[in-house]
C-alpha atoms as a PDB file:
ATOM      1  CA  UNK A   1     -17.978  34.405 -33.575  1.00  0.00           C
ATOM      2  CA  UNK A   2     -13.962  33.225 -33.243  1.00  0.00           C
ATOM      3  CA  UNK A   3     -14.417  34.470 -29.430  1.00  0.00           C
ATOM      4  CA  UNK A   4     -17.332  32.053 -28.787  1.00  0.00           C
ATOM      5  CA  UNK A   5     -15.800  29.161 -30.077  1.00  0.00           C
ATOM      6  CA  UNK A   6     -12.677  30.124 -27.988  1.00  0.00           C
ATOM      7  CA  UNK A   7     -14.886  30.059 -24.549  1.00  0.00           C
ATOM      8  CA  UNK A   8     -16.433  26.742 -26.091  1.00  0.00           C
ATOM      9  CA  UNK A   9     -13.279  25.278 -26.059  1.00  0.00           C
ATOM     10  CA  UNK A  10     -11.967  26.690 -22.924  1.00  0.00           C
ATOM     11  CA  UNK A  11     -14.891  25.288 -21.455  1.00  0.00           C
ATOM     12  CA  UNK A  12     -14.775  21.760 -22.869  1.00  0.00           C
ATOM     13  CA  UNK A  13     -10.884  22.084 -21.916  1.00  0.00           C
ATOM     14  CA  UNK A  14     -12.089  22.522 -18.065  1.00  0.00           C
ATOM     15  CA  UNK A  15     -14.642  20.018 -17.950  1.00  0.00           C
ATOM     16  CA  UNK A  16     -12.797  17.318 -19.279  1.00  0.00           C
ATOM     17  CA  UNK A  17      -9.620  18.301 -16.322  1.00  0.00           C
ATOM     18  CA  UNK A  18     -12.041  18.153 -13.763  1.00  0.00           C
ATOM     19  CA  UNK A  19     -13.734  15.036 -14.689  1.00  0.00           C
ATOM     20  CA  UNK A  20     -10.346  13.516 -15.001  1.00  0.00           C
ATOM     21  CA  UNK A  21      -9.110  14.774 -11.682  1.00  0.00           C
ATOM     22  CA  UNK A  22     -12.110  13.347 -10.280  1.00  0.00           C
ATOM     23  CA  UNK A  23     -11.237  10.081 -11.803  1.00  0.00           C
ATOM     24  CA  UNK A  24      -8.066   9.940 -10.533  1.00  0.00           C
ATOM     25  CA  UNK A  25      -8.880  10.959  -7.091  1.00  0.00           C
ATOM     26  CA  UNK A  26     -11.522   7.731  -6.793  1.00  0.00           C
ATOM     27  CA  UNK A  27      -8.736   5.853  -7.775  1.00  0.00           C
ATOM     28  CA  UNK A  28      -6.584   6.916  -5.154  1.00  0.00           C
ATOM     29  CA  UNK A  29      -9.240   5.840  -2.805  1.00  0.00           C
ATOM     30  CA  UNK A  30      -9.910   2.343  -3.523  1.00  0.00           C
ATOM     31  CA  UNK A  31      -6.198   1.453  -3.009  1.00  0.00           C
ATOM     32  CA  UNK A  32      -6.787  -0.064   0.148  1.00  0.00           C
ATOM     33  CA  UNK A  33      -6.562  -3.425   0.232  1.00  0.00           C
ATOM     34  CA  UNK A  34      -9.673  -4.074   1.625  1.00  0.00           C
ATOM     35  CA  UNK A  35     -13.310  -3.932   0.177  1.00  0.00           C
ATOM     36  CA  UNK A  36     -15.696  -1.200   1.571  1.00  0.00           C
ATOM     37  CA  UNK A  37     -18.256  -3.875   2.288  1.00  0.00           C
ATOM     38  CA  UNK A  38     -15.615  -6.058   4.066  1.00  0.00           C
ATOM     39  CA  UNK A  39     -13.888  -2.802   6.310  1.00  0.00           C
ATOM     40  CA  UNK A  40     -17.869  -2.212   7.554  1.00  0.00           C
ATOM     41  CA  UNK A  41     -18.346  -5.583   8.795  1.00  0.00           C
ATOM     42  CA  UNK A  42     -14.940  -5.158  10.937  1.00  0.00           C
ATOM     43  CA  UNK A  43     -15.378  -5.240  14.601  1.00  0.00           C
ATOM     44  CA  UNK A  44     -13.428  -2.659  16.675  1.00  0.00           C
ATOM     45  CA  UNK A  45     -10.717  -4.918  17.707  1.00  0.00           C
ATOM     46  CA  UNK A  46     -10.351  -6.162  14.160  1.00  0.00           C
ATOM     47  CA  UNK A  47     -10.070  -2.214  13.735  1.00  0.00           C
ATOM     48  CA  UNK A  48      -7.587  -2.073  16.126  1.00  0.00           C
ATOM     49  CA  UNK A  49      -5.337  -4.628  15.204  1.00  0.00           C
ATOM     50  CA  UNK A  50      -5.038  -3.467  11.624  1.00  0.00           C
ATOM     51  CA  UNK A  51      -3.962   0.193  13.119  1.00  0.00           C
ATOM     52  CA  UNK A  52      -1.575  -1.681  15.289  1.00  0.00           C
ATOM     53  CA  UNK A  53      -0.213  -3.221  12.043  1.00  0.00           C
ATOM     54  CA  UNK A  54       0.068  -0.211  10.134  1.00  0.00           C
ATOM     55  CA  UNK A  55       1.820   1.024  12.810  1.00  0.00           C
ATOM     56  CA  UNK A  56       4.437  -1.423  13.321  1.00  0.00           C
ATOM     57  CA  UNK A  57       4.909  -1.565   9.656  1.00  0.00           C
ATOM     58  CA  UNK A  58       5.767   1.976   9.342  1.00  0.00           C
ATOM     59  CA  UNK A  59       7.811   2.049  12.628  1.00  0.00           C
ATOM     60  CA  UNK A  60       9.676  -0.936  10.874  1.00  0.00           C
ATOM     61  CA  UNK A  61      10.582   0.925   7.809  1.00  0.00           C
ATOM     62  CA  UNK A  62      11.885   4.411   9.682  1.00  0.00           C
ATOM     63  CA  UNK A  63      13.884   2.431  12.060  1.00  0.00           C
ATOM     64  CA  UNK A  64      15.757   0.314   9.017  1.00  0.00           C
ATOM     65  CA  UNK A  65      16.364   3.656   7.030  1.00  0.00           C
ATOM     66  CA  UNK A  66      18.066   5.079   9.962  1.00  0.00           C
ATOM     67  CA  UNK A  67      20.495   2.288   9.797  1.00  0.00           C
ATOM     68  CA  UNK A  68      21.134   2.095   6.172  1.00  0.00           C
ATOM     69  CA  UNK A  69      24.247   2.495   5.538  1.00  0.00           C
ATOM     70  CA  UNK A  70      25.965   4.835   2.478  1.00  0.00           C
ATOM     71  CA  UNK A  71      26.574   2.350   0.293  1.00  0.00           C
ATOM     72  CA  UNK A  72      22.919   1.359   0.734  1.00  0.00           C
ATOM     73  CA  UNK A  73      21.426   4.509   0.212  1.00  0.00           C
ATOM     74  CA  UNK A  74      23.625   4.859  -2.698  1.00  0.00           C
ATOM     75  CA  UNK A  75      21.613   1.501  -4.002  1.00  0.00           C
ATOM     76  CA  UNK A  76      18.691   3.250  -3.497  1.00  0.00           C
ATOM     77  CA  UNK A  77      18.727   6.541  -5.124  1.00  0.00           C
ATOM     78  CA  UNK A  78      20.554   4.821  -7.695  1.00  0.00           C
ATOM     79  CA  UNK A  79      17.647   5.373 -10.574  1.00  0.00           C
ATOM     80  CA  UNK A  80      19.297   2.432 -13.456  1.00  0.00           C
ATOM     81  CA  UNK A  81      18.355  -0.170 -11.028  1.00  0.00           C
ATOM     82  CA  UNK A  82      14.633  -1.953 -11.023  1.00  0.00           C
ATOM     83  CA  UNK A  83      13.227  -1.970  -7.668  1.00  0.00           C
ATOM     84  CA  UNK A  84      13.179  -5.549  -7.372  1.00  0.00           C
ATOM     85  CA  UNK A  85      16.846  -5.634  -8.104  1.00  0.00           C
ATOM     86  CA  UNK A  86      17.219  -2.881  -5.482  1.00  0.00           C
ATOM     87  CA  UNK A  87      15.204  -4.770  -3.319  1.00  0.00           C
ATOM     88  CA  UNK A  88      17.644  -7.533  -4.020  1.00  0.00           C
ATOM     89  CA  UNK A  89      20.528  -5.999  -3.570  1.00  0.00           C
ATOM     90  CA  UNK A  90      19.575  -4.185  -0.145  1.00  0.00           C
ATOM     91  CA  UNK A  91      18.533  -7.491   1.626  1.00  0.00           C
ATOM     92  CA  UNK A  92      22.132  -9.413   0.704  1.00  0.00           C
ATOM     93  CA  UNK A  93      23.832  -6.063   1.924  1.00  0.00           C
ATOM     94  CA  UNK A  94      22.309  -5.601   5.796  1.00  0.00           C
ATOM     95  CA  UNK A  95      24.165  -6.523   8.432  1.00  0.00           C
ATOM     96  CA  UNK A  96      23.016  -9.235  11.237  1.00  0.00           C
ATOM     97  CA  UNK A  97      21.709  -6.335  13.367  1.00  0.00           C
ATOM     98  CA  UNK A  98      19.645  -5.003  10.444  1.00  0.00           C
ATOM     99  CA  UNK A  99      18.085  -8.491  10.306  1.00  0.00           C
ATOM    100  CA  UNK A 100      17.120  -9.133  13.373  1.00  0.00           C
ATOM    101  CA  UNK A 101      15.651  -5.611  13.544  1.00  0.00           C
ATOM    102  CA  UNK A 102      14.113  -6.698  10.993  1.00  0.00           C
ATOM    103  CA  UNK A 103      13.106 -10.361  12.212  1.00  0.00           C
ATOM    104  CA  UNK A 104      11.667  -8.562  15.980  1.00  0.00           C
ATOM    105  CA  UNK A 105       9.189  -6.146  13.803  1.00  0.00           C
ATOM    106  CA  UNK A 106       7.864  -9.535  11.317  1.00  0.00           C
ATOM    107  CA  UNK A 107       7.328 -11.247  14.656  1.00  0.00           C
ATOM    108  CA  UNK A 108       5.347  -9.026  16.468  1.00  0.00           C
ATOM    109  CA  UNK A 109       3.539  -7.841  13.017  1.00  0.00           C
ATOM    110  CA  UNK A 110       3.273 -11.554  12.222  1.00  0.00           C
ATOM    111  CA  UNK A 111       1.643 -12.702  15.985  1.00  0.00           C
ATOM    112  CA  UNK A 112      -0.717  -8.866  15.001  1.00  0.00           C
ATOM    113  CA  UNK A 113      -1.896 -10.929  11.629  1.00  0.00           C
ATOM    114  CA  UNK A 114      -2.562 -14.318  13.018  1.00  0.00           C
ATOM    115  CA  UNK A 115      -4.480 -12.638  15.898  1.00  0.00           C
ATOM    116  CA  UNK A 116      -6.440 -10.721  13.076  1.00  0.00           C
ATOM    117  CA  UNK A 117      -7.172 -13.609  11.028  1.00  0.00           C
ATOM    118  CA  UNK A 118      -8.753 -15.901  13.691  1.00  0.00           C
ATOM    119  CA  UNK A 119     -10.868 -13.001  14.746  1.00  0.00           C
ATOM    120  CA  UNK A 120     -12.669 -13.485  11.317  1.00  0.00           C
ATOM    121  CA  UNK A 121     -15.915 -14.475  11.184  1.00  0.00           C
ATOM    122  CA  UNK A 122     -16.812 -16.914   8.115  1.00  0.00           C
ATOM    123  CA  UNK A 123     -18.748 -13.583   5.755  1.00  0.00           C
ATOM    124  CA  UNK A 124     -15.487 -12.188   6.189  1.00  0.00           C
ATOM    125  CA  UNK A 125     -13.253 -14.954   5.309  1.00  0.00           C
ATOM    126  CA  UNK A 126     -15.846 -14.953   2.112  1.00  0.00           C
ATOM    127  CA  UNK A 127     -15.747 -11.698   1.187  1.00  0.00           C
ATOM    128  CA  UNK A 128     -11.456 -11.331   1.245  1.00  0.00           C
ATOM    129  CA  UNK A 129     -11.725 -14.818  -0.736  1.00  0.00           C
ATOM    130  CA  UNK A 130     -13.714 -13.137  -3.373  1.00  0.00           C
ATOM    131  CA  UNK A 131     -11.508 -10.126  -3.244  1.00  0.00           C
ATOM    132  CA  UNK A 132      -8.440 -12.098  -3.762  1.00  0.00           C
ATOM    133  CA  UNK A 133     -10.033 -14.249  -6.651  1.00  0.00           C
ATOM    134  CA  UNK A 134     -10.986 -10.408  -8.450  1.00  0.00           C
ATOM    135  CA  UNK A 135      -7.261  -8.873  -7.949  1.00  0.00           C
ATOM    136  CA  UNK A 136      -5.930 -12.219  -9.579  1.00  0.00           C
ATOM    137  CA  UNK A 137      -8.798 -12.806 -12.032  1.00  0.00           C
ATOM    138  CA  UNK A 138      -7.607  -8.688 -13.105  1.00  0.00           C
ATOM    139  CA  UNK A 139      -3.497 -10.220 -13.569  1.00  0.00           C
ATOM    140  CA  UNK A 140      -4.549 -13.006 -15.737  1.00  0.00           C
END
């Protein structure tokens, strides 16, 4: 009798990881920042460009960690700080070349979003102004 109520319990113990593993994992998935409705409707190009984005993005933030400097990786791995106050603290500390890496990168990623955003058609435009009004309907 005590052994079946064991495997009950086991069992319940299982099912109830798994379902919340599965839970997390959709999470994980719907962090992008578009809707699945709105990335179908995307045209190859639009496709494109956001890859393009992505790309410069990331190529952005390698390039500025190489150049950090110790006092600014110190800043960072500092764990008593809040990230915006990190955040703070890194952008008064970089030096002019730092900035205008920075400035070429939001240029080029900037002339990327503008080229995006008059490639969308008017559903599109609809459906990101309905996303937007959900993400700030969820932080009131």
């Amino acid at each position: 009798m005590m052994i079946r109520k064991i495997k009950i319990l086991v069992l319940i113990f299982i099912t109830v990881f798994n379902l919340n593993t599965l839970v997390s994992q959709d999470k994980k998935d719907k962090k992008s920042r578009f809707s699945i409705e709105l990335i179908e409707t995307f045209t190859d190009s639009q496709k494109e460009l956001i890859k393009k984005e992505k790309k410069y993005l990331n190529k952005q933030r390698i390039l500025i960690r190489e150049t950090f400097t110790d006092s600014q990786k110190e800043i960072i791995s500092d764990t008593n700080i809040s990230k915006r106050e990190k955040r703070k603290m890194i952008n008064e500390s970089f030096s002019n070349e730092q900035k205008k890496l920075i400035e070429r990168y939001d240029k080029r990623i900037d002339t990327i979003r503008k080229k995006f955003n008059k490639s969308l058609s008017k559903k599109q435009r609809i459906l990101i102004t309905n996303i937007k009004r959900k993400r700030s309907k969820k932080n009131d």
